[in-house]
PDB file of N, CA and C in Angstrom:
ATOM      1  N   UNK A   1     149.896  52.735 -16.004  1.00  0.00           N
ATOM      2  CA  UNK A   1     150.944  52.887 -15.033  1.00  0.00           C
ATOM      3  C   UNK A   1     150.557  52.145 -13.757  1.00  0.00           C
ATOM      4  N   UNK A   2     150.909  51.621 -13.588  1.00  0.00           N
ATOM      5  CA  UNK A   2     150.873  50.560 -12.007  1.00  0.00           C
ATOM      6  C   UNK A   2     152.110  51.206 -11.128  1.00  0.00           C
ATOM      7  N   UNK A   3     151.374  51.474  -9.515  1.00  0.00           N
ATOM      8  CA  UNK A   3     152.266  51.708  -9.039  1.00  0.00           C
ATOM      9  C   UNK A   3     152.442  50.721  -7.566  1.00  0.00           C
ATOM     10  N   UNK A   4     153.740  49.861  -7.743  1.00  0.00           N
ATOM     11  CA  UNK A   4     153.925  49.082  -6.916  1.00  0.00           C
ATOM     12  C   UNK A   4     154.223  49.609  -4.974  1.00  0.00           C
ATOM     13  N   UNK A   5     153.211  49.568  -4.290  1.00  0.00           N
ATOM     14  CA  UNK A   5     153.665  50.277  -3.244  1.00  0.00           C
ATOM     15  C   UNK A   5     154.252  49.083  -2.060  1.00  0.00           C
ATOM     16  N   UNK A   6     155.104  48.781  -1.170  1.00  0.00           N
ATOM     17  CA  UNK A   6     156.065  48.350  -1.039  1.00  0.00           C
ATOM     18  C   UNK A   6     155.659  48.450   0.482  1.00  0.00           C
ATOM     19  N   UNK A   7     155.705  47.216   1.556  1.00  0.00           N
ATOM     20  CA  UNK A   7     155.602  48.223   2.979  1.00  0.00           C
ATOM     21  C   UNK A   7     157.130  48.648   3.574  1.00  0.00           C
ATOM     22  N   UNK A   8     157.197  49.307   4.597  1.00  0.00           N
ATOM     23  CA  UNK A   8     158.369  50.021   4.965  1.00  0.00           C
ATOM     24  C   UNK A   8     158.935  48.462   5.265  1.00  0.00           C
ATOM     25  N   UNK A   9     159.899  48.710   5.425  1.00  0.00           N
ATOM     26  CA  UNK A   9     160.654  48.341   6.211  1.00  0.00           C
ATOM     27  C   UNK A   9     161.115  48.454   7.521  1.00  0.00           C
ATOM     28  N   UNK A  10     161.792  47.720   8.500  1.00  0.00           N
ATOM     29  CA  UNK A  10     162.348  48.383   9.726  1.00  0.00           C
ATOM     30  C   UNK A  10     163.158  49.315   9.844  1.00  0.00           C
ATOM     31  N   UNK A  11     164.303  49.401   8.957  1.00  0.00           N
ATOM     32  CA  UNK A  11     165.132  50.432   8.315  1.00  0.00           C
ATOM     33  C   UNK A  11     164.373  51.882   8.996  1.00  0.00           C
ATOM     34  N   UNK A  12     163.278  52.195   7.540  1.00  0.00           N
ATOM     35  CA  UNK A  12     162.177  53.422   7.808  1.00  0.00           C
ATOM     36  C   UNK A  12     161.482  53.479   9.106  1.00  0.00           C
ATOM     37  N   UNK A  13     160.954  52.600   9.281  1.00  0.00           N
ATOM     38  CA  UNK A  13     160.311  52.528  10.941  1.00  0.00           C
ATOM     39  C   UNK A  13     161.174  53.301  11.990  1.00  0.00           C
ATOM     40  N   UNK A  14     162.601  52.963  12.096  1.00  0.00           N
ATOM     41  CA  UNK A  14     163.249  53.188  12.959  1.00  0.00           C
ATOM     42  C   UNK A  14     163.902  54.279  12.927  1.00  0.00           C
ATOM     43  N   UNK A  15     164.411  55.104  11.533  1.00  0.00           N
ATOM     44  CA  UNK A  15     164.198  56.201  11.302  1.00  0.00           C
ATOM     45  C   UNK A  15     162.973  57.455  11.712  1.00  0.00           C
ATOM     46  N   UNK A  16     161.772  56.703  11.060  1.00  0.00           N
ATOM     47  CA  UNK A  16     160.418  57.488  11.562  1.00  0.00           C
ATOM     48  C   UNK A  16     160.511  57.776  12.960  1.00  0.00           C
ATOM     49  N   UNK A  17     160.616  56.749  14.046  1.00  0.00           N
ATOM     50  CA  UNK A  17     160.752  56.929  15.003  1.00  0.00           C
ATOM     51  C   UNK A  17     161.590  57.266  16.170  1.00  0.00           C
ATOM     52  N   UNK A  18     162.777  57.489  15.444  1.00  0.00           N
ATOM     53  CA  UNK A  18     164.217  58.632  16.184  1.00  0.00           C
ATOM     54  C   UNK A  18     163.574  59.674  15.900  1.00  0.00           C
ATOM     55  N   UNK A  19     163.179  60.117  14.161  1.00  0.00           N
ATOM     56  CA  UNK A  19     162.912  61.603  14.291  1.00  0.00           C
ATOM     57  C   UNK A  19     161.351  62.344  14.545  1.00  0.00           C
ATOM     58  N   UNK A  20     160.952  61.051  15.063  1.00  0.00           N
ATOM     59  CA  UNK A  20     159.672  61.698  15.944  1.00  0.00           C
ATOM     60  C   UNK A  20     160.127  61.573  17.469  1.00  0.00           C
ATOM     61  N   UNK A  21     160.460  60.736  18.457  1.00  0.00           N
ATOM     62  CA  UNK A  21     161.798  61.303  19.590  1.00  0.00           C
ATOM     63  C   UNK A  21     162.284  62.682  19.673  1.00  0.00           C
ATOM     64  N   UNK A  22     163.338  63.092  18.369  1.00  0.00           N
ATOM     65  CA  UNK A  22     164.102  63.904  18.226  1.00  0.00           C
ATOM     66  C   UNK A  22     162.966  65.330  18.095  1.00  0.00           C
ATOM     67  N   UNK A  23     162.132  65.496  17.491  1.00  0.00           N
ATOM     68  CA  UNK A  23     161.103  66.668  17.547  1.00  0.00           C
ATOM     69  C   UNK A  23     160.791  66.853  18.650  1.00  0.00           C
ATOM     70  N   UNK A  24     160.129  65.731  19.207  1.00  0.00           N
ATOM     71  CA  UNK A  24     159.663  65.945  20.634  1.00  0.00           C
ATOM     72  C   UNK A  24     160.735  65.931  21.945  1.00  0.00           C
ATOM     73  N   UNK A  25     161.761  65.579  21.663  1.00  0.00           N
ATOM     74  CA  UNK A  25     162.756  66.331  22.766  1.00  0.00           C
ATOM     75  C   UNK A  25     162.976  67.633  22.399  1.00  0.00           C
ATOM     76  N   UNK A  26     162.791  68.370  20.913  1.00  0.00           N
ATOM     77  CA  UNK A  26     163.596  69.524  20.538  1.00  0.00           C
ATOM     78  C   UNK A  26     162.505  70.522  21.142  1.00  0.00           C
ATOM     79  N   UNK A  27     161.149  70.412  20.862  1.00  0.00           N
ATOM     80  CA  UNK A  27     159.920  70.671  21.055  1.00  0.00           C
ATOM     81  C   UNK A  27     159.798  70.928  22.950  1.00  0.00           C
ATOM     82  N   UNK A  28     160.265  69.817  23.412  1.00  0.00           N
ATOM     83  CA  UNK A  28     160.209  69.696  24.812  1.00  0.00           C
ATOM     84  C   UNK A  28     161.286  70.936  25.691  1.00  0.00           C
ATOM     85  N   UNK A  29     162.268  70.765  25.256  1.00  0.00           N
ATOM     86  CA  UNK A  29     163.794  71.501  25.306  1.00  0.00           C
ATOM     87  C   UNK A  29     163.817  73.229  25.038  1.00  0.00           C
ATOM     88  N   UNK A  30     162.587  73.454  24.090  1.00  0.00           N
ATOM     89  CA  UNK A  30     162.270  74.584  23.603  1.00  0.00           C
ATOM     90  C   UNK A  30     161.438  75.117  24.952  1.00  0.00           C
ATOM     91  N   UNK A  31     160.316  74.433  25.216  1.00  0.00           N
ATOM     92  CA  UNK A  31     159.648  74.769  26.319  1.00  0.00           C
ATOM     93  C   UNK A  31     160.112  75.211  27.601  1.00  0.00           C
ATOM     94  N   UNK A  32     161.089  74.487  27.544  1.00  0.00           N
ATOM     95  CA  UNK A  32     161.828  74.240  28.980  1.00  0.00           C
ATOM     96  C   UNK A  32     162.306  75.538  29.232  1.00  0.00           C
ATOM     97  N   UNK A  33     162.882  76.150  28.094  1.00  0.00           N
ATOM     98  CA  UNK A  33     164.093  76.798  28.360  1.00  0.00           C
ATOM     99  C   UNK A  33     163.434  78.328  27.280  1.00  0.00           C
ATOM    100  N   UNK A  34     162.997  79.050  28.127  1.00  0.00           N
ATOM    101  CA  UNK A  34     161.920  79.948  27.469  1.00  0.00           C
ATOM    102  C   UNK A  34     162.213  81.132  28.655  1.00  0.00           C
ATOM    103  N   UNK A  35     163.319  81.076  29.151  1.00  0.00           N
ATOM    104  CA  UNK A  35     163.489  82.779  30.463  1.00  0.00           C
ATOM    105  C   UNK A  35     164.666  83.406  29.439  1.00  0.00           C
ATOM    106  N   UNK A  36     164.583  84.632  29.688  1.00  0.00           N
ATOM    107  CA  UNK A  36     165.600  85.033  29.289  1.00  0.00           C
ATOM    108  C   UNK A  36     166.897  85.069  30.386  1.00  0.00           C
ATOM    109  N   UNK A  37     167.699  85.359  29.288  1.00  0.00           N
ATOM    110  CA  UNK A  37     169.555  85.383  30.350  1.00  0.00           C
ATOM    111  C   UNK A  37     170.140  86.743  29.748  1.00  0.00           C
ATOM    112  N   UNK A  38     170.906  86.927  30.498  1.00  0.00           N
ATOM    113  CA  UNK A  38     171.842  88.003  30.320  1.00  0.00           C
ATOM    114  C   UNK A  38     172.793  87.458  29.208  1.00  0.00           C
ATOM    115  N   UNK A  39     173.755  88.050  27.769  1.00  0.00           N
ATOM    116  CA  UNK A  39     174.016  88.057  27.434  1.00  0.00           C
ATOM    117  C   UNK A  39     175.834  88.365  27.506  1.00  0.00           C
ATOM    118  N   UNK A  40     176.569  88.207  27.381  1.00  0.00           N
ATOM    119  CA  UNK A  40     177.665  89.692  27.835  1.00  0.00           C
ATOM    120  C   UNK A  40     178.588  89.273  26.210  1.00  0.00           C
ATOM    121  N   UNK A  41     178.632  90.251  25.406  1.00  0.00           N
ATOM    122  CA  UNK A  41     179.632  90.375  24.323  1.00  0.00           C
ATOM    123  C   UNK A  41     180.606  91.512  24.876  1.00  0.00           C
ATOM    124  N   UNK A  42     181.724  91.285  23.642  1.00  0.00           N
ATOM    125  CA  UNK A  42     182.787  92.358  24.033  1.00  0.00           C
ATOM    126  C   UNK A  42     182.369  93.646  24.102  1.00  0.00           C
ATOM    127  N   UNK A  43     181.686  93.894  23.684  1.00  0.00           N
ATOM    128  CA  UNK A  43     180.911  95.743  24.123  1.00  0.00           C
ATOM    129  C   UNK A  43     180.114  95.779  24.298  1.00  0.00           C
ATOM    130  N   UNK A  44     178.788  94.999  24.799  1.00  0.00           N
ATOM    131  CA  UNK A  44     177.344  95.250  24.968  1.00  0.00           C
ATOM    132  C   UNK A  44     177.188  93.917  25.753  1.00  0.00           C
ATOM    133  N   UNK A  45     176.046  94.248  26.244  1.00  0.00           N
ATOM    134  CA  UNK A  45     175.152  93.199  27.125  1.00  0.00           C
ATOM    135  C   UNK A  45     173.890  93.509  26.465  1.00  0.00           C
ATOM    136  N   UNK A  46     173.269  92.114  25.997  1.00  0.00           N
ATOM    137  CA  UNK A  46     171.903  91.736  25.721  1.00  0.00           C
ATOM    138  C   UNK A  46     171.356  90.706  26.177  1.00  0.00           C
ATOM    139  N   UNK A  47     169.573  90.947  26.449  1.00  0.00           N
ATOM    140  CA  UNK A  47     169.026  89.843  27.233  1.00  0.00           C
ATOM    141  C   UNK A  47     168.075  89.144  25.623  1.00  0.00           C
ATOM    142  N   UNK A  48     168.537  87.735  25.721  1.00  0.00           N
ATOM    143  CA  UNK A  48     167.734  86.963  25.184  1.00  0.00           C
ATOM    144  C   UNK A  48     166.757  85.998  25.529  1.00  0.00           C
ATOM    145  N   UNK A  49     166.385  84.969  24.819  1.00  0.00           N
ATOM    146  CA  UNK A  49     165.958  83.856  25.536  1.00  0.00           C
ATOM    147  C   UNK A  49     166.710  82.810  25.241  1.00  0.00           C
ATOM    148  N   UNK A  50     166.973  81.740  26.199  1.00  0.00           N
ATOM    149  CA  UNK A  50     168.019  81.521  26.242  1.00  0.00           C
ATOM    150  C   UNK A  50     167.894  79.910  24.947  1.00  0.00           C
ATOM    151  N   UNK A  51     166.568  79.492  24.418  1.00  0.00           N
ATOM    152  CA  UNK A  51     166.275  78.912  23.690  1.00  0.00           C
ATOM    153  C   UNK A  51     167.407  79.692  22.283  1.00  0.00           C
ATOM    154  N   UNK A  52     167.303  80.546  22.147  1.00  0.00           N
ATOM    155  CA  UNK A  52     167.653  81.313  21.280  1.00  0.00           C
ATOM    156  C   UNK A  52     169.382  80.874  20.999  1.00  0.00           C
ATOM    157  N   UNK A  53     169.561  81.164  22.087  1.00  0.00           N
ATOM    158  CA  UNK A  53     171.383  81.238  22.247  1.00  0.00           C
ATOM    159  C   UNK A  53     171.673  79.184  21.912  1.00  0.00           C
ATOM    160  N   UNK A  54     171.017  78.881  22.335  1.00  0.00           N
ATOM    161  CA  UNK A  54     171.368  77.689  22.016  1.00  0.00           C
ATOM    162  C   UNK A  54     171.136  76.801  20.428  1.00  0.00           C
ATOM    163  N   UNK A  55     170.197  77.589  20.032  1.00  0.00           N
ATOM    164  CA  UNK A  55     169.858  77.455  18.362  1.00  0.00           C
ATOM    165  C   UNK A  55     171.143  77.903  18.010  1.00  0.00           C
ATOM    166  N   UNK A  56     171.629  79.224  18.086  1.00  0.00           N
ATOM    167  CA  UNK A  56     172.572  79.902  17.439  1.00  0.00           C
ATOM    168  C   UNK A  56     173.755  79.279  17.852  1.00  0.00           C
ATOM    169  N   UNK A  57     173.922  78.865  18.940  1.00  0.00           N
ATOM    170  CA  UNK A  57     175.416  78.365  19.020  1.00  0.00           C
ATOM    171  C   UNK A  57     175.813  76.605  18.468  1.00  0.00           C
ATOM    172  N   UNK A  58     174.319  76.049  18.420  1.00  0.00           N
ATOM    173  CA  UNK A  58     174.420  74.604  17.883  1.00  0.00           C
ATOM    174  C   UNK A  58     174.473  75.159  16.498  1.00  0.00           C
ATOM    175  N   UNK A  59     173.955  75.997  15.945  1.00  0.00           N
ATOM    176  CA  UNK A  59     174.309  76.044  14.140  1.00  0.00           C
ATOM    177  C   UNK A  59     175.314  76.776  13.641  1.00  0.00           C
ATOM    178  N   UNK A  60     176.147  77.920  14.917  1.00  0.00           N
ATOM    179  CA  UNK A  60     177.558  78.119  14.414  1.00  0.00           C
ATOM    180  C   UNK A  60     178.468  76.734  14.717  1.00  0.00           C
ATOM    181  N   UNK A  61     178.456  75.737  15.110  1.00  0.00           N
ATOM    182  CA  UNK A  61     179.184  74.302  15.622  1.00  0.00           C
ATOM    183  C   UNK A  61     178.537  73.939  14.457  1.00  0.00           C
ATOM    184  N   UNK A  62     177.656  73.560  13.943  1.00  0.00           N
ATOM    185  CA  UNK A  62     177.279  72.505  12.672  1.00  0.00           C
ATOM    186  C   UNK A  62     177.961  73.513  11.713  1.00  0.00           C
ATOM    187  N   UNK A  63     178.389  74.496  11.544  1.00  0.00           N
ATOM    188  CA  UNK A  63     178.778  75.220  10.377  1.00  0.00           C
ATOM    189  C   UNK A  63     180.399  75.130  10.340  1.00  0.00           C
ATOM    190  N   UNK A  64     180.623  75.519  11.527  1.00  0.00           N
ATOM    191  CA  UNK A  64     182.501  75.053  11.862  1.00  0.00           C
ATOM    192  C   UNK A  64     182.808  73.832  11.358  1.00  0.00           C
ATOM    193  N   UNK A  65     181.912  72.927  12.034  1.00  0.00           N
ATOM    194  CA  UNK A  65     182.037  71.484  11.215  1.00  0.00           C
ATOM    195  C   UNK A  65     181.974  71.143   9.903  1.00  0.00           C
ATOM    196  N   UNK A  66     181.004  71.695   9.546  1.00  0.00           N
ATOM    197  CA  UNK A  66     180.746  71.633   7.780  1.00  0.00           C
ATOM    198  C   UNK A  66     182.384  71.823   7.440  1.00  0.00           C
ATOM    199  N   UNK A  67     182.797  73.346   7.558  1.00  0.00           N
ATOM    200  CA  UNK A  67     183.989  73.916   7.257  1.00  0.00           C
ATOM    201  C   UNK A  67     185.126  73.461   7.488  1.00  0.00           C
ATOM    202  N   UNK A  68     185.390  72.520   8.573  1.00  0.00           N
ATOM    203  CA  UNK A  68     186.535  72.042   8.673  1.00  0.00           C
ATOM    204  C   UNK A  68     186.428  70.266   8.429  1.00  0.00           C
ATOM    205  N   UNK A  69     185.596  69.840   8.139  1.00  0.00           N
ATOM    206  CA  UNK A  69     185.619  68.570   7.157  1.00  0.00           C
ATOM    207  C   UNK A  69     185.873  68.676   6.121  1.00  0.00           C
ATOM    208  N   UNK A  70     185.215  69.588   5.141  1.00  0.00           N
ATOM    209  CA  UNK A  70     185.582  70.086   3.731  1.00  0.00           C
ATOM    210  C   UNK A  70     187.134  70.559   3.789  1.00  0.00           C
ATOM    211  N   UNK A  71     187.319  71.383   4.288  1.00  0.00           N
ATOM    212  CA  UNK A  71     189.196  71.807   4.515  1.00  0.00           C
ATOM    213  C   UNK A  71     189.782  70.507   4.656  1.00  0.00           C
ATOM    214  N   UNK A  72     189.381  69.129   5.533  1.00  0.00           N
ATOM    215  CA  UNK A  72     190.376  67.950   5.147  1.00  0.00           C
ATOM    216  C   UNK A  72     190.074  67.387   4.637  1.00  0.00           C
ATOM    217  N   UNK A  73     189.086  67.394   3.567  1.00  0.00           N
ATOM    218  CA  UNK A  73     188.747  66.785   2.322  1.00  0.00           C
ATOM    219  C   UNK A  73     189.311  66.997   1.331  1.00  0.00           C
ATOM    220  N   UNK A  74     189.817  68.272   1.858  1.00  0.00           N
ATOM    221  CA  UNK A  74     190.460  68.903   0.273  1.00  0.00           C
ATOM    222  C   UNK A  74     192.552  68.945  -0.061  1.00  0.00           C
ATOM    223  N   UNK A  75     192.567  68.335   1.528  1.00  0.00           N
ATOM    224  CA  UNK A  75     194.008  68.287   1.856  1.00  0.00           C
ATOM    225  C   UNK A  75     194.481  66.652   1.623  1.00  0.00           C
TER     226      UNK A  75
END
């Protein structure tokens, strides 16, 4: 078995290196933002951190999205 190994390309390079950027802003962004906040829902108040709230609200938006691309995919 020979295995032909190939060098990257710029393609990969430039990939590699958005999502090493992208860690280290997410990484950075995480740090930053490490106090907690007041919360306010329709019947309760909770204190989080506010890293937190922003995970959760960027992955209910990537999920809406998922959901309403597929709905006009299917129309």
């Amino acid at each position: 078995m020979s295995s032909k190994t190939t060098p990257p390309d710029s393609k990969d390079t430039t990939r590699v290196v958005i999502a090493a950027v992208a860690v280290l802003a997410v990484v950075w962004f995480a740090f930053a933002n490490r106090q907690r906040v007041n919360i306010s829902w329709w019947l309760f108040d909770r204190q989080s951190r506010l890293i937190y709230v922003i995970v959760v609200s960027a992955a209910l938006g990537a999920i809406a999205d998922r959901f309403l691309l597929s709905r006009n995919k299917k129309n």
